[in-house]
Protein backbone atom coordinates (compact mmCIF):
# COMPACT_ATOMS: atom_id res chain seq x y z
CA UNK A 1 131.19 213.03 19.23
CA UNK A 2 129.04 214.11 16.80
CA UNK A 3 127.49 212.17 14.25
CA UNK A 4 129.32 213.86 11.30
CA UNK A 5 132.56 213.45 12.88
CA UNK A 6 131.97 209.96 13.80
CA UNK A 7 131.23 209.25 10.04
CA UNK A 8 134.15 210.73 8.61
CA UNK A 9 136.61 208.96 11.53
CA UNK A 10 134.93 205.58 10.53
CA UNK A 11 135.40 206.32 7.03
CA UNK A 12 138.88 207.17 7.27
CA UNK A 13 139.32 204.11 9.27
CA UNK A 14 137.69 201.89 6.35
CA UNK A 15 139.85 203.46 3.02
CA UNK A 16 143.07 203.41 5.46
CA UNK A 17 142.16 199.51 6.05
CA UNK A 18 141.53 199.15 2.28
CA UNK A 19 145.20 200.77 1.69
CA UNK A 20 147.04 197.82 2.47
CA UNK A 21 145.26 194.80 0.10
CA UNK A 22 145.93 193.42 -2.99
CA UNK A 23 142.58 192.28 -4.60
CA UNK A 24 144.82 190.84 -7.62
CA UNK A 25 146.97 188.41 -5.74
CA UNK A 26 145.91 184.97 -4.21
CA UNK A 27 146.08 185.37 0.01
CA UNK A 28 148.96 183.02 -0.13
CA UNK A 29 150.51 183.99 -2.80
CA UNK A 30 151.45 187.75 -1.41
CA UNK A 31 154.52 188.83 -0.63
CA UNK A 32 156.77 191.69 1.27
CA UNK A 33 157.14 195.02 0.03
CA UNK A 34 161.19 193.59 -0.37
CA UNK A 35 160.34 190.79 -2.59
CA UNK A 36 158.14 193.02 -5.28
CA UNK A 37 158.12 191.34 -8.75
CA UNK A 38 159.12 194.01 -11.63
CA UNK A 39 156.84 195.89 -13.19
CA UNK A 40 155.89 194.84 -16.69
CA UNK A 41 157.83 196.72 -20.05
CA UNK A 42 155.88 198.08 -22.17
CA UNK A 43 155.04 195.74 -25.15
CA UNK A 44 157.36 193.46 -24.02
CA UNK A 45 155.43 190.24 -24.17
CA UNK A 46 155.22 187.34 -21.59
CA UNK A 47 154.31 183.82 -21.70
CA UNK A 48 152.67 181.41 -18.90
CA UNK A 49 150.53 178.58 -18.02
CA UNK A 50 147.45 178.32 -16.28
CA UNK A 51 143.79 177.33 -15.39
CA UNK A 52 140.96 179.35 -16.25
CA UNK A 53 138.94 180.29 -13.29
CA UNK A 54 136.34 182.91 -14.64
CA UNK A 55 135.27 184.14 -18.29
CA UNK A 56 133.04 187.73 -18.32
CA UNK A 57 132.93 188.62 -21.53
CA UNK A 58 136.45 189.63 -22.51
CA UNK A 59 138.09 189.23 -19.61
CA UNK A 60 139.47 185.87 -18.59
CA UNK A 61 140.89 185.14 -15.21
CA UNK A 62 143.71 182.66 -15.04
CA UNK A 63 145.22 180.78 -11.95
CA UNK A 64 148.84 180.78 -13.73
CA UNK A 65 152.32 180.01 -12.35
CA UNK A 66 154.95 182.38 -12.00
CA UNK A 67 156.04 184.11 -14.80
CA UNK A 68 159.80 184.83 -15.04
CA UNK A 69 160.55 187.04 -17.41
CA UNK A 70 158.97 189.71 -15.00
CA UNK A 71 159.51 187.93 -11.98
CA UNK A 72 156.10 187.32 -10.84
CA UNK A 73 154.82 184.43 -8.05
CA UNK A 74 151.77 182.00 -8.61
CA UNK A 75 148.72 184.18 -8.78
CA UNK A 76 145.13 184.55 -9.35
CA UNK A 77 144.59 187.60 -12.41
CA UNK A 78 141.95 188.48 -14.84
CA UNK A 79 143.20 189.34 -18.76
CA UNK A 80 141.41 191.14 -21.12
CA UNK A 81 141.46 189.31 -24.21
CA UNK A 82 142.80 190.51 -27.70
CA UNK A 83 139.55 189.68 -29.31
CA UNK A 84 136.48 188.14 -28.79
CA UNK A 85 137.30 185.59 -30.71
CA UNK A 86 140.31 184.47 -28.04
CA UNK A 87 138.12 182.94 -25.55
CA UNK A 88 136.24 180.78 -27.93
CA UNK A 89 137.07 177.26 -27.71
CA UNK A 90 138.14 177.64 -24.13
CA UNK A 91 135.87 177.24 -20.33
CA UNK A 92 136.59 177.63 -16.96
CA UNK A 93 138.54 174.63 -15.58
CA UNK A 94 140.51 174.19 -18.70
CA UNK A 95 144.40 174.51 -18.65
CA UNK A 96 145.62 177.19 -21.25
CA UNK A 97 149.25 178.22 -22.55
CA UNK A 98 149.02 182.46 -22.78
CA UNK A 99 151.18 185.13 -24.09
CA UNK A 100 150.19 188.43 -22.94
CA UNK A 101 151.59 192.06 -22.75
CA UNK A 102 151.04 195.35 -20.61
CA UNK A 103 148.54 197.99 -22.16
CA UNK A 104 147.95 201.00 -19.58
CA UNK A 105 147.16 199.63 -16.29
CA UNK A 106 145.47 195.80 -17.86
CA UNK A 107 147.34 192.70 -18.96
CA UNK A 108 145.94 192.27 -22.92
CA UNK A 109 145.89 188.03 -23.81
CA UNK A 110 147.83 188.59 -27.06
CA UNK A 111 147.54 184.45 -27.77
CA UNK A 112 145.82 181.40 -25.48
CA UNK A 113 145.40 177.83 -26.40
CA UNK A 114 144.74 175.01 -24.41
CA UNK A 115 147.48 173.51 -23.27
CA UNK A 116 148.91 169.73 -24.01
């Protein structure tokens, strides 16, 4: 085999590979194609709990429970925040209350406070 063909078969091997993960979801929080949770209205708001795990800039990722109202498991997700001015006050390891809402393909923080 030629070295051109051999790079494009090992390529093709690597993106199919890719195909089947979900970088936004916990390992043991993933679930069947059969159990899918519902895709998120549009500026329908949600509400949760959770810990935060990482802050970069205006993106916070929170460890949260599940999230009924759009029938969500326990997961691992980052949220861009509203404003800058959200993720003052709050650091990784601290449990938060959030409200957020679908905007394009991100999850927008539209309140957080530390929760009681």
């Amino acid at each position: 085999m030629n070295t051109i063909q051999f790079r494009g078969a090992l390529t093709l091997s690597l993106l199919l590979g890719a195909c089947g993960e979900n970088r936004n979801v916990a390992p043991g929080n993933r679930q069947g194609a059969d159990a899918a949770p519902r895709a998120a209205q549009s500026g329908q708001v949600y509400s949760a709990e959770g810990d935060i795990t990482a802050i970069a800039g205006d993106e916070l990722t929170i460890s949260h429970g599940p999230v009924e109202g759009i029938g969500w498991p326990a997961m691992t997700m980052a949220f861009r925040a509203q404003s800058p001015e959200m993720a003052e006050g709050v650091s990784v390891g601290d449990r938060v209350s959030f409200a957020f809402r679908q905007d394009g393909s991100a999850y927008v923080l539209t309140s957080l406070s530390k929760a009681e």
